[in-house]
N, C-alpha and C. Protein backbone atom coordinates (compact mmCIF):
# COMPACT_ATOMS: atom_id res chain seq x y z
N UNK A 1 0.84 -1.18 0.00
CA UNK A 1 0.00 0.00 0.00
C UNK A 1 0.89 1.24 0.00
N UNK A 2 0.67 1.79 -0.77
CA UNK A 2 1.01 3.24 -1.25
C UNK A 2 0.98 4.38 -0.15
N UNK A 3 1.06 4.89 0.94
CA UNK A 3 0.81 5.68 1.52
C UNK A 3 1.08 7.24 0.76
N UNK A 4 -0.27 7.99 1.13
CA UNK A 4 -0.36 9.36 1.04
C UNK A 4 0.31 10.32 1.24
N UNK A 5 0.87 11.34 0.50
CA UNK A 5 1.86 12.06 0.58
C UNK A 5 1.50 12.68 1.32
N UNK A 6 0.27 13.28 1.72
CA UNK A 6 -0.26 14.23 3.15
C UNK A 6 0.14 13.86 4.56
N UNK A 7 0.27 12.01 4.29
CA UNK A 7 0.53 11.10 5.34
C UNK A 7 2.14 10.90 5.68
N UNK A 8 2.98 10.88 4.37
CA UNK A 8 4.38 11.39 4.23
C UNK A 8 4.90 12.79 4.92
N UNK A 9 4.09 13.61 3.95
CA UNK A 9 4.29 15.19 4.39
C UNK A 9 4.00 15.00 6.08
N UNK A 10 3.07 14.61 6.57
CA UNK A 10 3.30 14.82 8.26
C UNK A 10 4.35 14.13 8.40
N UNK A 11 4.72 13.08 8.20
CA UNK A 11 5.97 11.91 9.25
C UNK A 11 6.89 13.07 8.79
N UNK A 12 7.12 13.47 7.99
CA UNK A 12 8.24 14.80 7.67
C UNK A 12 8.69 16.08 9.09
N UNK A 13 7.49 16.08 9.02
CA UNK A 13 7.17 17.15 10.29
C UNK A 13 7.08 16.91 11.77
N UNK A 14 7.55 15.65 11.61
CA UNK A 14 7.76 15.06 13.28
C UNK A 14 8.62 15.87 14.03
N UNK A 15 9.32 16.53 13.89
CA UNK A 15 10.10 17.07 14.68
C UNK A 15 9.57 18.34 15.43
N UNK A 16 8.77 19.53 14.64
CA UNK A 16 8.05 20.26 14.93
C UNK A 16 6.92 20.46 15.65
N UNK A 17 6.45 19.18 16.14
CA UNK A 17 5.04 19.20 16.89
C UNK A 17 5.50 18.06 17.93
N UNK A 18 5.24 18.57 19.07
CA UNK A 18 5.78 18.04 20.16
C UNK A 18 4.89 16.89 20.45
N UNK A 19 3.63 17.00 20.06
CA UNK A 19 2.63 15.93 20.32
C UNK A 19 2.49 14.72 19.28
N UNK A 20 3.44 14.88 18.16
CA UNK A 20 3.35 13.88 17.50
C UNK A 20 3.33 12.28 17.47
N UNK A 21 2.18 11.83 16.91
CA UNK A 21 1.88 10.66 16.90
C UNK A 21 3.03 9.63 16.42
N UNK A 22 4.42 8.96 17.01
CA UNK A 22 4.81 8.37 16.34
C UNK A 22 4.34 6.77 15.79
N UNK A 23 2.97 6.07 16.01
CA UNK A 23 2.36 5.54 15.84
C UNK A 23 2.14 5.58 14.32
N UNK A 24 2.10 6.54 13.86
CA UNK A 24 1.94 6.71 12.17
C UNK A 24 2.93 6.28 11.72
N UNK A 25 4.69 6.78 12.05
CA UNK A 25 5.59 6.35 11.30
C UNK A 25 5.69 4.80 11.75
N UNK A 26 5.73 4.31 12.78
CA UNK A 26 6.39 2.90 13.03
C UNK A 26 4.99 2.19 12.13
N UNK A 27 4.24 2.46 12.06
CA UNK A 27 3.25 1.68 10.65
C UNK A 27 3.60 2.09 9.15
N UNK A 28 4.17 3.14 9.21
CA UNK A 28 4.57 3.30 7.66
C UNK A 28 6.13 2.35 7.75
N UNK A 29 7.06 2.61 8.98
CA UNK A 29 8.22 1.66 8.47
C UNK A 29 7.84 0.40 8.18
N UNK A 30 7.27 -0.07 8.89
CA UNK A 30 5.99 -1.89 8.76
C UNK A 30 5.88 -1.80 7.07
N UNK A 31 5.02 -0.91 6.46
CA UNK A 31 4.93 -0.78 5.15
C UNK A 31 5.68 -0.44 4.29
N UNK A 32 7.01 0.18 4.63
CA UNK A 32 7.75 -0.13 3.57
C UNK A 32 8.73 -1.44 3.83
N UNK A 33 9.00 -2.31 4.42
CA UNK A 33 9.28 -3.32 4.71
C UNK A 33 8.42 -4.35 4.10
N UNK A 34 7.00 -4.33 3.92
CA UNK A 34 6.43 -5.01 2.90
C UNK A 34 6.06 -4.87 1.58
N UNK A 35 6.98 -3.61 1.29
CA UNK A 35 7.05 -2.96 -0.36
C UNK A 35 8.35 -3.57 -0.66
N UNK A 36 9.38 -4.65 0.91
CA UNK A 36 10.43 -4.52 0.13
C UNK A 36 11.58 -3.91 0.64
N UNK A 37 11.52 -2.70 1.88
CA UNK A 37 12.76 -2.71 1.46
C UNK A 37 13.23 -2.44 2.98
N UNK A 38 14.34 -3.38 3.16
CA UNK A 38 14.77 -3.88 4.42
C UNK A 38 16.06 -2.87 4.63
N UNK A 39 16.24 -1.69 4.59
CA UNK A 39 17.84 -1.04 5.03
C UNK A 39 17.14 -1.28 6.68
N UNK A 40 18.27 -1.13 7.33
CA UNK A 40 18.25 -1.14 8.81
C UNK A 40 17.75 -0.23 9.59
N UNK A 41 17.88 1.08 9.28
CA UNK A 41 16.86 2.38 9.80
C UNK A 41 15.53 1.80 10.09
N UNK A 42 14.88 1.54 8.60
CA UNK A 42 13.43 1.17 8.29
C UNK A 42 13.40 -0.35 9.42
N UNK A 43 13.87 -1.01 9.20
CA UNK A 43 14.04 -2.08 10.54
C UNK A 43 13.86 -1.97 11.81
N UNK A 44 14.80 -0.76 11.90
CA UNK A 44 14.53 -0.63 13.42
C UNK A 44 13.48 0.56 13.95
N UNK A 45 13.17 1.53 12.75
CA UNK A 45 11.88 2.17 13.29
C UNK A 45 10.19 1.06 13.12
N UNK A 46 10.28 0.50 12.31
CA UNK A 46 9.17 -0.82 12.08
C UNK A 46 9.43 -1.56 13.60
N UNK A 47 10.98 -1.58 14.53
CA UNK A 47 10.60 -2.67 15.66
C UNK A 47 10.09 -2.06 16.61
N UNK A 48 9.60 -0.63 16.93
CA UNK A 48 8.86 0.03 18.59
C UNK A 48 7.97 -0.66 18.30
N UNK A 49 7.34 -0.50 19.74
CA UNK A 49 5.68 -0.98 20.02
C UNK A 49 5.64 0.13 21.37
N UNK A 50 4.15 0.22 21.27
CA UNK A 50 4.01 1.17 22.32
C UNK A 50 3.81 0.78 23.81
N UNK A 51 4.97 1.60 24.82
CA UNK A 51 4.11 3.38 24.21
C UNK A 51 5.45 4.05 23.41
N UNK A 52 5.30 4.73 22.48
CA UNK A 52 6.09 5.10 21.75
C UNK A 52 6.87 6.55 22.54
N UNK A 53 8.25 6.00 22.75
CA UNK A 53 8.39 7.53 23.55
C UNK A 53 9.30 8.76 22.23
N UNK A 54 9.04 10.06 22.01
CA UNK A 54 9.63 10.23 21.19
C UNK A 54 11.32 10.48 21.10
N UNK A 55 11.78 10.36 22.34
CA UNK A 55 13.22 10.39 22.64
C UNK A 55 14.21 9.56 21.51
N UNK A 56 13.37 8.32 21.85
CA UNK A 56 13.52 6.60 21.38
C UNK A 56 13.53 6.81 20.14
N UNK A 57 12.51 7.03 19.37
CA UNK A 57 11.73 6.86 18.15
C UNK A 57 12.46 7.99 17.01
N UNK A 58 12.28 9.29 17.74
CA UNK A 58 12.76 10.30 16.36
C UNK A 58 13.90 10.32 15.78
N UNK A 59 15.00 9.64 16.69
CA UNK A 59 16.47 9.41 15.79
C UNK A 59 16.68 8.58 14.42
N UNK A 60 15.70 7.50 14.62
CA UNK A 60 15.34 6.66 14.06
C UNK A 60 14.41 6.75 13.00
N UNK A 61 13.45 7.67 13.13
CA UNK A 61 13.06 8.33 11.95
C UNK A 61 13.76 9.28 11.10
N UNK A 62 14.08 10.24 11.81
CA UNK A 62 14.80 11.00 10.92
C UNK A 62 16.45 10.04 9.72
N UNK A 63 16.78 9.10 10.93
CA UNK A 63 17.37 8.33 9.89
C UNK A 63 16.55 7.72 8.75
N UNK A 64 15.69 7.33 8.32
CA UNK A 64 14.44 7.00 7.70
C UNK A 64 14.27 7.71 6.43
N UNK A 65 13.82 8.99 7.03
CA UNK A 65 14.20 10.47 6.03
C UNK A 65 15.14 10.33 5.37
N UNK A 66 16.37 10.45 6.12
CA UNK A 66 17.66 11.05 5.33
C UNK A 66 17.79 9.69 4.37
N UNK A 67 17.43 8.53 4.60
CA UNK A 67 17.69 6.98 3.33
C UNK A 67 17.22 7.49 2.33
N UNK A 68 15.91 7.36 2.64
CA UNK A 68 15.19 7.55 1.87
C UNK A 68 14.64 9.37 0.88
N UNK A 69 15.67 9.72 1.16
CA UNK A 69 16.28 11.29 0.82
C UNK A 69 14.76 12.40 0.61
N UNK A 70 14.00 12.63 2.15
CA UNK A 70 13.20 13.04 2.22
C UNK A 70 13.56 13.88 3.34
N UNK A 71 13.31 15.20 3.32
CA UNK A 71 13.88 16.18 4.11
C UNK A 71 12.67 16.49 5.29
N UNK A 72 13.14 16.99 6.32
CA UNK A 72 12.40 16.82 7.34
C UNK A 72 12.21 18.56 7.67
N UNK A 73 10.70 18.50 7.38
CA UNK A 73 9.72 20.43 7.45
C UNK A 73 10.35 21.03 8.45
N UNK A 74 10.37 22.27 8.35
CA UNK A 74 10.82 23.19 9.34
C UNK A 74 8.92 23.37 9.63
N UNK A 75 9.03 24.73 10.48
CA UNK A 75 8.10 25.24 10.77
C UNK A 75 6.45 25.59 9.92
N UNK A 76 7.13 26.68 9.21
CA UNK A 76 6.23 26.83 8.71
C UNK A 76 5.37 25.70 7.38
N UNK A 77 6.18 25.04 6.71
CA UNK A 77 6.05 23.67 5.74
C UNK A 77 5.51 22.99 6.99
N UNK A 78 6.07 22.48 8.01
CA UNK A 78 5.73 21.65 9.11
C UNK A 78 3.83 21.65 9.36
N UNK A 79 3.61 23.25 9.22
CA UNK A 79 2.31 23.31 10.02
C UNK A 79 1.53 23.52 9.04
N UNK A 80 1.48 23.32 8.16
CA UNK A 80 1.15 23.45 6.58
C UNK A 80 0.55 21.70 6.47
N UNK A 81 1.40 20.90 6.09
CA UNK A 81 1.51 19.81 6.09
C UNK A 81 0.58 18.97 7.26
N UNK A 82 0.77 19.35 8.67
CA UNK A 82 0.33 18.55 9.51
C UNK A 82 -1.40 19.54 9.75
N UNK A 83 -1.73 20.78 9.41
CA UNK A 83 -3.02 20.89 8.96
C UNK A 83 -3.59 20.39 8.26
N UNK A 84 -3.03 19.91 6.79
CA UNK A 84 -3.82 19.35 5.73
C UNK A 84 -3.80 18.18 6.05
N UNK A 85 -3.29 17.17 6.88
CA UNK A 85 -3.58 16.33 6.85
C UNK A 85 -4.37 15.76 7.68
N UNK A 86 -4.81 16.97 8.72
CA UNK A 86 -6.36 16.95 9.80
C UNK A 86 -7.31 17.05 9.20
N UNK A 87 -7.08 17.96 8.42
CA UNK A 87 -8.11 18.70 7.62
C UNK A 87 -8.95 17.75 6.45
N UNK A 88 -7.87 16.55 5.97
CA UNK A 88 -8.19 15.83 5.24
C UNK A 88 -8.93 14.52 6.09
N UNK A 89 -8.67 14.15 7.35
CA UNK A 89 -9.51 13.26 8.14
C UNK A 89 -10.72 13.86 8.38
N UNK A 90 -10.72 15.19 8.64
CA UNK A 90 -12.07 15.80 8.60
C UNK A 90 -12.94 15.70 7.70
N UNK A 91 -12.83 15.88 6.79
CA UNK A 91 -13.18 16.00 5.43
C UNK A 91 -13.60 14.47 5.29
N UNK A 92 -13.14 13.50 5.74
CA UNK A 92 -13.36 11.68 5.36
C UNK A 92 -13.99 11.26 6.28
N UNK A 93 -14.53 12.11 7.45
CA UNK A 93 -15.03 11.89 8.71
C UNK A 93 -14.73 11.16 9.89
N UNK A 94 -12.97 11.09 9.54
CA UNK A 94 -12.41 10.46 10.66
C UNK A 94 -12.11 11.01 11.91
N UNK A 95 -12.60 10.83 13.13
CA UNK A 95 -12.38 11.40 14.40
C UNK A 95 -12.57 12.75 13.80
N UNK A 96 -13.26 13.51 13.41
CA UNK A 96 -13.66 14.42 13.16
C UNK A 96 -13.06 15.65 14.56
N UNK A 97 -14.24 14.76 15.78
CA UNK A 97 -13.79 15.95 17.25
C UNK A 97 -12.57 16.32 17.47
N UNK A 98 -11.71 15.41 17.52
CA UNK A 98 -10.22 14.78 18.00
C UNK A 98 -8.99 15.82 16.82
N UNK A 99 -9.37 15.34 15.69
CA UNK A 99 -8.33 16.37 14.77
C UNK A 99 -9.16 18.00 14.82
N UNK A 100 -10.22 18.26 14.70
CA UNK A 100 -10.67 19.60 15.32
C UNK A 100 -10.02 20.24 16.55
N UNK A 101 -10.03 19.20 17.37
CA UNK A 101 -9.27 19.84 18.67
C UNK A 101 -7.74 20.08 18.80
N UNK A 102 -6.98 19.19 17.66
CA UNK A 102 -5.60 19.11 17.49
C UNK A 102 -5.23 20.18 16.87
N UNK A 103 -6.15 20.93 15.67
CA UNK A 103 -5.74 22.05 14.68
C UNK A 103 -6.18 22.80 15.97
N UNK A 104 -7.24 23.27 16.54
CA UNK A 104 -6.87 24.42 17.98
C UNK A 104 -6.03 23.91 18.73
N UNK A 105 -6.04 22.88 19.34
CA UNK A 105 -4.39 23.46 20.02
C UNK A 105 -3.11 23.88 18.66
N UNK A 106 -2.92 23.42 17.95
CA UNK A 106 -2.07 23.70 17.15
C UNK A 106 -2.06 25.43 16.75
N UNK A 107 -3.09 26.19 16.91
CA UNK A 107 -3.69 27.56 16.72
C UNK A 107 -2.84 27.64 17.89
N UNK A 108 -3.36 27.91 18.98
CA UNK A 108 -3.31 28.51 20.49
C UNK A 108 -1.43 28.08 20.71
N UNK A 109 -0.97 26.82 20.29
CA UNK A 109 0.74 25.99 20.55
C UNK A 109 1.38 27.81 19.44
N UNK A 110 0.75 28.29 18.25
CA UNK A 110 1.34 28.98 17.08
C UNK A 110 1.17 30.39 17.67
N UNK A 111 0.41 30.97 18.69
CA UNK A 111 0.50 31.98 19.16
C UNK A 111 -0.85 32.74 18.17
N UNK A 112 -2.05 32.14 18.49
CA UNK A 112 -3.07 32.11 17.50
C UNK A 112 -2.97 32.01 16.47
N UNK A 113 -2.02 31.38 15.47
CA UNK A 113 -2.16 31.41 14.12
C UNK A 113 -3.30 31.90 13.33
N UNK A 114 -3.15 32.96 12.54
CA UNK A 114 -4.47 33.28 11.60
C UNK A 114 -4.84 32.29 10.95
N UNK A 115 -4.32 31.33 10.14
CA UNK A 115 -4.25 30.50 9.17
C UNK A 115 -5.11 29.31 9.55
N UNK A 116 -5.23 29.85 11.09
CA UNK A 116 -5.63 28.07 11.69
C UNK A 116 -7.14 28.54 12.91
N UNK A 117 -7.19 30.19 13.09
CA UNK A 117 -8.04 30.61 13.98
C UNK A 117 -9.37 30.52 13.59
N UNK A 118 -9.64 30.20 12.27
CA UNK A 118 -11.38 29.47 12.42
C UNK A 118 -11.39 28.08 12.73
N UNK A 119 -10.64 26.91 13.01
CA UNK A 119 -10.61 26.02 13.59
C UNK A 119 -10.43 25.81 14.79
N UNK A 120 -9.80 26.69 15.95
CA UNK A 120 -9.99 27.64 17.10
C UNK A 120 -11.41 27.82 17.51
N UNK A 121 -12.07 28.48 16.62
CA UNK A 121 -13.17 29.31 17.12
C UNK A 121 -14.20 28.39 16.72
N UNK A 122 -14.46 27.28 15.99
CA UNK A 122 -15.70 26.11 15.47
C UNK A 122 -14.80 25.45 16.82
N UNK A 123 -13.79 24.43 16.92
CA UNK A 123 -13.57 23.59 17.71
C UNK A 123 -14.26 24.34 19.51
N UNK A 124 -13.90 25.61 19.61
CA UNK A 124 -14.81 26.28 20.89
C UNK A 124 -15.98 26.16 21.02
N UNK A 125 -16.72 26.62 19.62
CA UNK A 125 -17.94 27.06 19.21
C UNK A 125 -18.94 24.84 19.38
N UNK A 126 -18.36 24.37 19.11
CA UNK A 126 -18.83 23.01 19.38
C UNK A 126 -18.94 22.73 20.65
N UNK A 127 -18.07 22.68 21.15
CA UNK A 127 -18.09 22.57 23.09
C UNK A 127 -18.68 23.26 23.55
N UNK A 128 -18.80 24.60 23.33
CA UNK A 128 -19.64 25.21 23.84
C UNK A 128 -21.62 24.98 23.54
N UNK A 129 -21.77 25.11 22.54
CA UNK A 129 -22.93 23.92 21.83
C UNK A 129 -23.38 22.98 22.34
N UNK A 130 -22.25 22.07 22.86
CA UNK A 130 -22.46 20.75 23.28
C UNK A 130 -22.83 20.81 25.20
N UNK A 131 -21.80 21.54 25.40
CA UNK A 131 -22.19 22.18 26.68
C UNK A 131 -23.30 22.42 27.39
N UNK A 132 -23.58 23.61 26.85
CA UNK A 132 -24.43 24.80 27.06
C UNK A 132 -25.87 25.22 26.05
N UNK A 133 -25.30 24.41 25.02
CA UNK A 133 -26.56 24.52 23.73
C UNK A 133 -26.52 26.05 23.17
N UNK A 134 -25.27 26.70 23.41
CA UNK A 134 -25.39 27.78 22.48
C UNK A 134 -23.73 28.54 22.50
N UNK A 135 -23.40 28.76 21.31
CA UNK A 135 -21.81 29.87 21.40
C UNK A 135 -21.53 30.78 20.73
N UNK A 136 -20.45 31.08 21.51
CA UNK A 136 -20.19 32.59 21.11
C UNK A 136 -18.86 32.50 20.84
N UNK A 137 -18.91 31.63 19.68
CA UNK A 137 -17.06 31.82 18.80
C UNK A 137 -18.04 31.60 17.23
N UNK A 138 -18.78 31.16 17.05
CA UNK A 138 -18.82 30.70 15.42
C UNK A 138 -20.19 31.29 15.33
N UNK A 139 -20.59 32.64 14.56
CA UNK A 139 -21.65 32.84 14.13
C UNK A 139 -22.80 31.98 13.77
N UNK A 140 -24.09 31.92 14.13
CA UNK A 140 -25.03 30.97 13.05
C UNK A 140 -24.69 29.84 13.46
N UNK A 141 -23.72 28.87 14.09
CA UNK A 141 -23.28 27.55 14.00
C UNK A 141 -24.63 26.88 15.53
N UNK A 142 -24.65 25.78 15.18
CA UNK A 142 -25.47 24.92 15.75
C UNK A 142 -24.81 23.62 15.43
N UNK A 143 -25.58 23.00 16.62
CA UNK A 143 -25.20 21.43 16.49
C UNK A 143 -25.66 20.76 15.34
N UNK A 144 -26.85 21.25 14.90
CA UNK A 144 -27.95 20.88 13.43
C UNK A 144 -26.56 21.01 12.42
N UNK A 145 -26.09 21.75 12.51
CA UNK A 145 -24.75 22.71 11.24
C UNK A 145 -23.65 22.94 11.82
N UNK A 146 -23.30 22.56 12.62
CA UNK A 146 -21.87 22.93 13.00
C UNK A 146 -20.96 21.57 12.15
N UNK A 147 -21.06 20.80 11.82
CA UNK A 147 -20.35 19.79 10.55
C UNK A 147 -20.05 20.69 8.80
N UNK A 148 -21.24 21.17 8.88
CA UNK A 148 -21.23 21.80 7.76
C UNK A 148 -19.89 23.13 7.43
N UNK A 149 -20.03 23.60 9.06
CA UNK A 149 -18.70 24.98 9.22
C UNK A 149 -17.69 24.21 8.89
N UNK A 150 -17.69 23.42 9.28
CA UNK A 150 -16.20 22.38 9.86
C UNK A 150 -15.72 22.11 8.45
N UNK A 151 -16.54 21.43 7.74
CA UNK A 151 -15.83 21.04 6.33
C UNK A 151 -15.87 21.67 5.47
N UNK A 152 -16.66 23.32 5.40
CA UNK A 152 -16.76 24.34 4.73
C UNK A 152 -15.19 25.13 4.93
N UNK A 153 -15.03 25.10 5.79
CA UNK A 153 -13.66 25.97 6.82
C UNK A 153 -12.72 25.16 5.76
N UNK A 154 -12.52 23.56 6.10
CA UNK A 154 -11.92 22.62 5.79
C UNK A 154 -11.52 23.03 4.50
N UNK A 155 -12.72 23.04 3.58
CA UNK A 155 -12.14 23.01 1.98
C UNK A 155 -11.44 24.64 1.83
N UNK A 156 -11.96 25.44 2.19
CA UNK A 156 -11.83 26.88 1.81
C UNK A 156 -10.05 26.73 2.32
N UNK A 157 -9.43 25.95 3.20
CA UNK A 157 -7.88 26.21 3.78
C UNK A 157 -7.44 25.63 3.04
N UNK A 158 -7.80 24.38 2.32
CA UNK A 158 -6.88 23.58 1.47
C UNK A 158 -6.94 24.38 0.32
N UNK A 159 -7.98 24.80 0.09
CA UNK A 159 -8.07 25.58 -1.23
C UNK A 159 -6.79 26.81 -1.53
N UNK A 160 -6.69 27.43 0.02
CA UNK A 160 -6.40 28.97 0.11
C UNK A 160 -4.51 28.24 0.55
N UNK A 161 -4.62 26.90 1.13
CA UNK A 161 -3.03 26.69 1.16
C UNK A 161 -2.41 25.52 0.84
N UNK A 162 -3.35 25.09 -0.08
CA UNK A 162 -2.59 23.65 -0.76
C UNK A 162 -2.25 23.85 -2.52
């Protein structure tokens, strides 16, 4: 299986987000090991099991990278990359709540990022909804329609930064 360059583009960006899932890469080393190709990096990031600590794990990726001559995001590429690829579980309706809440903290971690502050203000605007049955971050939004903001927001960022 082919993995997604959105899915690439994040393992890229491991270094930049402190909360990173290394759970994604030790399943992509698994998969390229069954495309085939056994260098020892890919070996030994395919052998963690969790809990994955990232101390352990990121040397070992980034060796991964450099084999396989894939450069590892700075910042701004970093948060680029690991949006679109929330944005794209959103959009497929995966954990929908969970990556909503990851792009706000990722807002609030960036020092409000503009780029990322209507996902901020829907991810509020839901809890609060869910709460209280009414908010005051997302105009018009309701529980009836608050999906609709979410993947409206969704396409309009990929649009405006992919």
């Amino acid at each position: 299986m082919k993995y997604p360059k959105e899915t690439i583009r994040l393992i890229q960006s491991h270094k930049y987000f402190h909360q990173f899932d290394y759970k994604i890469a030790v399943d992509w080393a698994i998969n390229l090991i069954r495309e085939g190709n056994n260098d020892d990096s890919v070996l030994m990031l395919a052998s963690f099991v969790e809990p994955y600590l990232r101390e352990d794990v990121e040397p070992f990726l980034t060796e991964v990278l450099k084999f396989l001559e894939l450069e590892e995001l700075k910042k701004d590429d970093a948060l680029i990359a690991v949006t679109h690829y929330y944005l794209l579980e959103i959009l497929e309706d995966n954990s929908k709540r969970k990556n909503l809440n990851e792009l706000s903290r990722l807002c609030v971690d960036n020092n409000y990022e503009p780029k990322l502050y209507d996902f901020y203000r829907i991810s509020n605007a839901w809890e609060e909804l869910t709460e209280i049955g009414v908010n005051f971050y997302y105009k018009d939004a309701t529980l009836n329609n608050i999906d609709f903001y979410i993947k409206e927001a969704a396409r309009k960022w990929i649009n405006d930064y992919t």
